[in-house]
PDB file of N, CA and C in Angstrom:
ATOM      1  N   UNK A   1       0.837  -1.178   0.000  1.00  0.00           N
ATOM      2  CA  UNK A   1       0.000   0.000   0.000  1.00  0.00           C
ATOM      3  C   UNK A   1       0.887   1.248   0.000  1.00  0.00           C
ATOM      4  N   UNK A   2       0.413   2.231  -0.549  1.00  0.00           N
ATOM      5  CA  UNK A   2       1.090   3.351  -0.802  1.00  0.00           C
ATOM      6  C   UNK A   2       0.696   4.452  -0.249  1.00  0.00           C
ATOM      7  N   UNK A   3       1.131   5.110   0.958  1.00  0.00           N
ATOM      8  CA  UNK A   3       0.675   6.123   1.569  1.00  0.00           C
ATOM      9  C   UNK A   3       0.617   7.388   0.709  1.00  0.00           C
ATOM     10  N   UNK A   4       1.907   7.670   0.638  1.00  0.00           N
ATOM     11  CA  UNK A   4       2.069   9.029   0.199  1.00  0.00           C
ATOM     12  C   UNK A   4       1.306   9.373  -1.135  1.00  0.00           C
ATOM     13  N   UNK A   5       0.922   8.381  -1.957  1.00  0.00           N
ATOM     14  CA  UNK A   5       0.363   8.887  -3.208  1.00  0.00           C
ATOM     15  C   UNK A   5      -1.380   9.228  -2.955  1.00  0.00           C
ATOM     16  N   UNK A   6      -1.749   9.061  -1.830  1.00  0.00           N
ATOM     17  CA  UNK A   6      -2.989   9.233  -1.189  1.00  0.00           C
ATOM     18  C   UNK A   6      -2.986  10.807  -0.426  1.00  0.00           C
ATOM     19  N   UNK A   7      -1.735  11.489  -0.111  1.00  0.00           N
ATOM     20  CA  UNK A   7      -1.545  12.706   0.810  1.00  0.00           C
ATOM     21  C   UNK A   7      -1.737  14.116  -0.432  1.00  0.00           C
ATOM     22  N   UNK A   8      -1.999  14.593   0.006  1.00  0.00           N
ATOM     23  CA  UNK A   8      -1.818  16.131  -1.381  1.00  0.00           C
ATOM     24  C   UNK A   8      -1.531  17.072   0.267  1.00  0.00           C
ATOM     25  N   UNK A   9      -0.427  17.800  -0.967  1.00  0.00           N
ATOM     26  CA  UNK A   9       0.441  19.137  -0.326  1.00  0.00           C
ATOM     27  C   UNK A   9      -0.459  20.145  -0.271  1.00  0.00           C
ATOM     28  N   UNK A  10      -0.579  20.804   0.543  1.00  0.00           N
ATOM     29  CA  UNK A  10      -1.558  22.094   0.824  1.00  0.00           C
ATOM     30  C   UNK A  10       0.085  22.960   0.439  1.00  0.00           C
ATOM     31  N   UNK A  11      -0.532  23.968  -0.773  1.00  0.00           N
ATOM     32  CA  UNK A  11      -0.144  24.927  -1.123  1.00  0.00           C
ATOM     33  C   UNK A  11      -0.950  25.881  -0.936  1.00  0.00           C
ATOM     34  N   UNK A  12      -0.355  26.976  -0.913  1.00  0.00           N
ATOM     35  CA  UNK A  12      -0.849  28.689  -0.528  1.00  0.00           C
ATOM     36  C   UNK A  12      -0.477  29.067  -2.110  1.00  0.00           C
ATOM     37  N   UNK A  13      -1.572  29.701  -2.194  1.00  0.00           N
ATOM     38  CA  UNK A  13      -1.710  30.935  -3.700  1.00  0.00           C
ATOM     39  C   UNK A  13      -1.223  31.688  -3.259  1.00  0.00           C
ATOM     40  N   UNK A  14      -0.389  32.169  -3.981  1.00  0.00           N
ATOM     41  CA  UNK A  14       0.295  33.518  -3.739  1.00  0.00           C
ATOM     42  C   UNK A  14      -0.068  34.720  -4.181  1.00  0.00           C
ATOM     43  N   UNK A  15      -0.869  35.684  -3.079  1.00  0.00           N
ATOM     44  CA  UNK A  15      -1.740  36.826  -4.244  1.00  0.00           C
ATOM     45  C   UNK A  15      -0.478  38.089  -4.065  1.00  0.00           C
ATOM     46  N   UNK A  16      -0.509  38.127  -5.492  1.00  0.00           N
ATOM     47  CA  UNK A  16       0.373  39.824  -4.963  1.00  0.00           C
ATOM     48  C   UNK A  16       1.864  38.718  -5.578  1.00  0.00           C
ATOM     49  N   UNK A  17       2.663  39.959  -5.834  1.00  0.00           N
ATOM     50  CA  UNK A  17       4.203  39.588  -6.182  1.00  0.00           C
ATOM     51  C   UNK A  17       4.434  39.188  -5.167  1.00  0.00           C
ATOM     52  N   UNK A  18       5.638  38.280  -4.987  1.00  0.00           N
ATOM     53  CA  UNK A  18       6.307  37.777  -3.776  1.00  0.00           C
ATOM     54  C   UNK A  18       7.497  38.506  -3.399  1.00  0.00           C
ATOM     55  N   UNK A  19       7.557  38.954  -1.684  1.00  0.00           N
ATOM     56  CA  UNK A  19       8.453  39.588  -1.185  1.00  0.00           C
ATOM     57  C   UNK A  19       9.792  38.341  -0.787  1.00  0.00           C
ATOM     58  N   UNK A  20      10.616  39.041  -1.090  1.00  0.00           N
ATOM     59  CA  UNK A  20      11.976  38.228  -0.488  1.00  0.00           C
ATOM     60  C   UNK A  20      12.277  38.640   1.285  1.00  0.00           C
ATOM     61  N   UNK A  21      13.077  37.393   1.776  1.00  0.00           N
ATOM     62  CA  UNK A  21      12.515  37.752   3.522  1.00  0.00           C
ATOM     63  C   UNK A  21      13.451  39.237   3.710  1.00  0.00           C
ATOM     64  N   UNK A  22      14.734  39.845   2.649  1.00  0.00           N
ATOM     65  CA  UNK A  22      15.265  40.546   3.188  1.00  0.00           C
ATOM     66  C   UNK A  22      14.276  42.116   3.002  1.00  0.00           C
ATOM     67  N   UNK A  23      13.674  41.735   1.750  1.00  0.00           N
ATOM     68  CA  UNK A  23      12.902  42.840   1.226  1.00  0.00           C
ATOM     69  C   UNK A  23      11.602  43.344   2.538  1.00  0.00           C
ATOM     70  N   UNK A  24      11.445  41.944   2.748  1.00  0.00           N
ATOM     71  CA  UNK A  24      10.022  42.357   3.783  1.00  0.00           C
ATOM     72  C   UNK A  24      10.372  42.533   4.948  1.00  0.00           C
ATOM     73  N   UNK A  25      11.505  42.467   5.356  1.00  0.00           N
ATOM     74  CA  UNK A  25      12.318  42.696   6.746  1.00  0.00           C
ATOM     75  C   UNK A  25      12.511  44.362   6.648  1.00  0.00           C
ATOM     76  N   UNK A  26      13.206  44.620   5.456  1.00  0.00           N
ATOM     77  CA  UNK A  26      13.583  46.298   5.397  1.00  0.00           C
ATOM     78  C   UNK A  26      12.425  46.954   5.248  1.00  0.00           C
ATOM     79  N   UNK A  27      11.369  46.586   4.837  1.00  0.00           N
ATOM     80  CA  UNK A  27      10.243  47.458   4.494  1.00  0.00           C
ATOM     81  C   UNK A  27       9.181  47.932   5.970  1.00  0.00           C
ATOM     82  N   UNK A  28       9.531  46.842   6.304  1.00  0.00           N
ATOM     83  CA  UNK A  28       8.890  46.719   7.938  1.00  0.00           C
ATOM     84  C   UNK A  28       9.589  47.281   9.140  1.00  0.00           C
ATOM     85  N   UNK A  29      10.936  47.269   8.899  1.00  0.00           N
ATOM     86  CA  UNK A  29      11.556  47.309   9.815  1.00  0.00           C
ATOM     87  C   UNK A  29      11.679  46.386  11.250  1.00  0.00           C
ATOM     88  N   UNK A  30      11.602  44.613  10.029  1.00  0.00           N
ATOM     89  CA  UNK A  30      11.730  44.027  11.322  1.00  0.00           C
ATOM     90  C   UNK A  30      13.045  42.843  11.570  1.00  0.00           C
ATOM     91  N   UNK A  31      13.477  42.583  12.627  1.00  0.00           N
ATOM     92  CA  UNK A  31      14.760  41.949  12.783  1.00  0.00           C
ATOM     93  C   UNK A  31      14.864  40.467  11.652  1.00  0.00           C
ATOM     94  N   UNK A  32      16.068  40.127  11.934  1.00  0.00           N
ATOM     95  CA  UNK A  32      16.139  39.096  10.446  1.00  0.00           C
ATOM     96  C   UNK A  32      14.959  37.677  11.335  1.00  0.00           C
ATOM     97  N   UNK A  33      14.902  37.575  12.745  1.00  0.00           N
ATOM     98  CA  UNK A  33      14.102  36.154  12.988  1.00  0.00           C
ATOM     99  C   UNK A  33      12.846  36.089  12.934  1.00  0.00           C
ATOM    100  N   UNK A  34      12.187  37.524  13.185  1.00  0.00           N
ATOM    101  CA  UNK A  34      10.647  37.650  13.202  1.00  0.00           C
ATOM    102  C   UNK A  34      10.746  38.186  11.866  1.00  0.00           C
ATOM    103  N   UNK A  35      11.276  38.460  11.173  1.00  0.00           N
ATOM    104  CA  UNK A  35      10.863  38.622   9.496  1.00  0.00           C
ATOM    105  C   UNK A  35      10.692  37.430   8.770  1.00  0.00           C
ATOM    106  N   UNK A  36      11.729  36.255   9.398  1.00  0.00           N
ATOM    107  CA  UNK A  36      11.609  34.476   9.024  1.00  0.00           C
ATOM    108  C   UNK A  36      10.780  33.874   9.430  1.00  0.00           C
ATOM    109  N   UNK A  37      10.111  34.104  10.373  1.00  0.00           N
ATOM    110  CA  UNK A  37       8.997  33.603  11.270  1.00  0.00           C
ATOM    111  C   UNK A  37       7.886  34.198  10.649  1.00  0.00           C
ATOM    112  N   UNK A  38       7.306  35.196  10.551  1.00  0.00           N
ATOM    113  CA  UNK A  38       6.261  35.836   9.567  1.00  0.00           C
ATOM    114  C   UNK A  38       6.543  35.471   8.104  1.00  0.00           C
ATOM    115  N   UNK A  39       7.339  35.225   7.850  1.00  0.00           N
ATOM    116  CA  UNK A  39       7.252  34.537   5.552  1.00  0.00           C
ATOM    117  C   UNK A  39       7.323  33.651   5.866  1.00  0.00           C
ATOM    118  N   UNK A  40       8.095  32.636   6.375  1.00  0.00           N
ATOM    119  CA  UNK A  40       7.327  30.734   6.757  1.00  0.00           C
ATOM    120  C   UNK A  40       6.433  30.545   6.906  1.00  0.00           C
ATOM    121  N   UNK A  41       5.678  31.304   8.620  1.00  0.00           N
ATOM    122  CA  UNK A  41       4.431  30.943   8.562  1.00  0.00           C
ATOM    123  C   UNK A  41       3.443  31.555   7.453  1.00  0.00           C
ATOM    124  N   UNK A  42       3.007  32.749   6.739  1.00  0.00           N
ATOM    125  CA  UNK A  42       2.244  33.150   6.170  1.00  0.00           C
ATOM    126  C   UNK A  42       2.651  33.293   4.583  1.00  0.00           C
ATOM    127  N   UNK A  43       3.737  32.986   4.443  1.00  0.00           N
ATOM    128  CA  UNK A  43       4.358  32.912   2.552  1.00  0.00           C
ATOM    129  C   UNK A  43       4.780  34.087   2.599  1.00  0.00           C
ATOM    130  N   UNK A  44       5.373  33.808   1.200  1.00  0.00           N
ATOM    131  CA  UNK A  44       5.997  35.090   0.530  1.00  0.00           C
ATOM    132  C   UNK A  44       5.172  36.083  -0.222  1.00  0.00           C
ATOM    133  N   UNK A  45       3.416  35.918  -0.074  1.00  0.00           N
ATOM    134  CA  UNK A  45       2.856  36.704  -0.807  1.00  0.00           C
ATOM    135  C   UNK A  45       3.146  38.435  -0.098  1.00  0.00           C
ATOM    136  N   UNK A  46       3.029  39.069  -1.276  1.00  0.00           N
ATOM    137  CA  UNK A  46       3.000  40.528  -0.499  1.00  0.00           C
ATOM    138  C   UNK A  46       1.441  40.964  -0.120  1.00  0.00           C
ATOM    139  N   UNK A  47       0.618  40.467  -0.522  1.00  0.00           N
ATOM    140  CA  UNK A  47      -0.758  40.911  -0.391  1.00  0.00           C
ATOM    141  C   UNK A  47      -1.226  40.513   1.064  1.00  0.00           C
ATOM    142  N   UNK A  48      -0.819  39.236   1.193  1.00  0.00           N
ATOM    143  CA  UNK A  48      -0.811  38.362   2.608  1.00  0.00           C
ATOM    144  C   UNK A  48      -0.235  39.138   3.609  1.00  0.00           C
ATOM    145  N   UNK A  49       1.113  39.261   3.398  1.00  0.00           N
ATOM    146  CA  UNK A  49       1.921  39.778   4.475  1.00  0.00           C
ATOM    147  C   UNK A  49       1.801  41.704   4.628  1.00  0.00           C
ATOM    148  N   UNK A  50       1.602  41.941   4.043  1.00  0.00           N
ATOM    149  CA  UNK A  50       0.801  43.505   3.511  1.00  0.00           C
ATOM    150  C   UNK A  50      -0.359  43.901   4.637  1.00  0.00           C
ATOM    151  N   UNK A  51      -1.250  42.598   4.317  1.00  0.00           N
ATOM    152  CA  UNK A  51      -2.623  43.215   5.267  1.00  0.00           C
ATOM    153  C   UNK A  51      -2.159  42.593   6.852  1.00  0.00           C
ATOM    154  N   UNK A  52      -1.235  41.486   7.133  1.00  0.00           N
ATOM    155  CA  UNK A  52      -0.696  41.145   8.323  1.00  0.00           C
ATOM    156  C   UNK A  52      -0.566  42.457   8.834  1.00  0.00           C
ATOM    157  N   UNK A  53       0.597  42.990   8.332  1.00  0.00           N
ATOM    158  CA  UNK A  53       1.426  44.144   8.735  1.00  0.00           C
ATOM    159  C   UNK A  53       0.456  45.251   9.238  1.00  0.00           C
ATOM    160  N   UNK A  54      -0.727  45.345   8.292  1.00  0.00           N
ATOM    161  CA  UNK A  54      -1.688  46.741   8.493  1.00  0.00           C
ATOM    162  C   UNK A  54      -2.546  46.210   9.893  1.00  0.00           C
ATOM    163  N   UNK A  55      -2.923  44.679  10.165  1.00  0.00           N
ATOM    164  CA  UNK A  55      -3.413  43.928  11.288  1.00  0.00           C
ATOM    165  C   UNK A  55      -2.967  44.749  12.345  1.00  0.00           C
ATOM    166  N   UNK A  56      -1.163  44.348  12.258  1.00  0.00           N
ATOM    167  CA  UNK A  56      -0.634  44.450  13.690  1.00  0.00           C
ATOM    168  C   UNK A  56      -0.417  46.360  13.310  1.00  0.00           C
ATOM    169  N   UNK A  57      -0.840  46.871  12.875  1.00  0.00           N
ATOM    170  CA  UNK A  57      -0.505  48.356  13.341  1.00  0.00           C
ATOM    171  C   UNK A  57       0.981  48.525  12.878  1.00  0.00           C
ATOM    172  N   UNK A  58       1.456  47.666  11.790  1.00  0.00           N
ATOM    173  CA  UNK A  58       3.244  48.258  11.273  1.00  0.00           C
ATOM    174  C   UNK A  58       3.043  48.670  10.035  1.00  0.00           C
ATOM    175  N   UNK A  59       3.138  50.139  10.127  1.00  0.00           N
ATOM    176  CA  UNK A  59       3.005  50.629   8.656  1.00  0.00           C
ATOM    177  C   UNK A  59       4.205  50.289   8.456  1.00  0.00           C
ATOM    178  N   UNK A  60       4.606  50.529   6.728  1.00  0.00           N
ATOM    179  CA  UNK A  60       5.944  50.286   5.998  1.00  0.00           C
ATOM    180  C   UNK A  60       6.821  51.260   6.175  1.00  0.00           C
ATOM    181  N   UNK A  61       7.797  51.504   6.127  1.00  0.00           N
ATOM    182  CA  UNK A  61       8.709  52.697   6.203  1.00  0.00           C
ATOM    183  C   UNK A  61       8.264  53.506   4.951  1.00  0.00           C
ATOM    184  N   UNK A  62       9.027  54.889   5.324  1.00  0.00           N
ATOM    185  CA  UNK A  62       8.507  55.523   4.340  1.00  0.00           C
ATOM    186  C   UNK A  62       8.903  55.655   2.480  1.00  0.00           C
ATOM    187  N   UNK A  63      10.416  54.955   2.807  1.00  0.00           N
ATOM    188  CA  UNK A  63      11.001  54.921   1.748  1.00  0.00           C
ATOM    189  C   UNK A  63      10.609  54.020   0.666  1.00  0.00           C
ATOM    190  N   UNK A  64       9.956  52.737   1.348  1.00  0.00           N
ATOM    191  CA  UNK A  64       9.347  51.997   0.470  1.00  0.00           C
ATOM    192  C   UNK A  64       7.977  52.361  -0.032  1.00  0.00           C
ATOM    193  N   UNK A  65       7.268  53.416   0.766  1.00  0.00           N
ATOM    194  CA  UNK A  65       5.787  53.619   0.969  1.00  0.00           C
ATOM    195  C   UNK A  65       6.401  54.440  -1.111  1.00  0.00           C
ATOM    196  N   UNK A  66       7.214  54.827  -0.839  1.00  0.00           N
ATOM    197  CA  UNK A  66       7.600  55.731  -2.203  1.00  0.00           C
ATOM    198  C   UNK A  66       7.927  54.620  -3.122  1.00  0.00           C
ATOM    199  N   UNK A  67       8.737  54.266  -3.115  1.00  0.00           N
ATOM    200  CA  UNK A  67       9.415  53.116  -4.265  1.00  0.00           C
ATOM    201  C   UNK A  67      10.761  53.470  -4.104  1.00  0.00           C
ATOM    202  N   UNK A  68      11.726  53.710  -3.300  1.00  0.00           N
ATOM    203  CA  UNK A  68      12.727  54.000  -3.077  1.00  0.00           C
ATOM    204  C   UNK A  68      13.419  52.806  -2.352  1.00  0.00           C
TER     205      UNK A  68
END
């Protein structure tokens, strides 16, 4: 019997371009372990991690708020 061909991977859609952990660390202004800990658990979507951020009350810095 064959287990694994019976299991399916839960994947996450990724809405929104995907942030890299250094990108979403600088934009936030948050240290390198809770920036790894927030994109593991919730992905690399930016749309995802976007409305997280607006959740907890962390706006983006301002430089990114520009495109800088």
């Amino acid at each position: 019997m064959i287990e694994n061909a019976n299991r399916t991977t839960a994947r996450k859609v990724i809405r929104g371009r995907p942030y890299s952990i250094a990108e979403f660390a600088r934009k936030y202004r948050l240290d390198d372990a809770e920036a790894k800990r927030l994109f593991y658990k919730f992905g690399p979507s930016s749309t995802e991690l976007d409305l997280l951020m607006a959740a907890k009350r962390r706006p983006p810095t301002l430089a990114t708020a520009i495109g800088q």
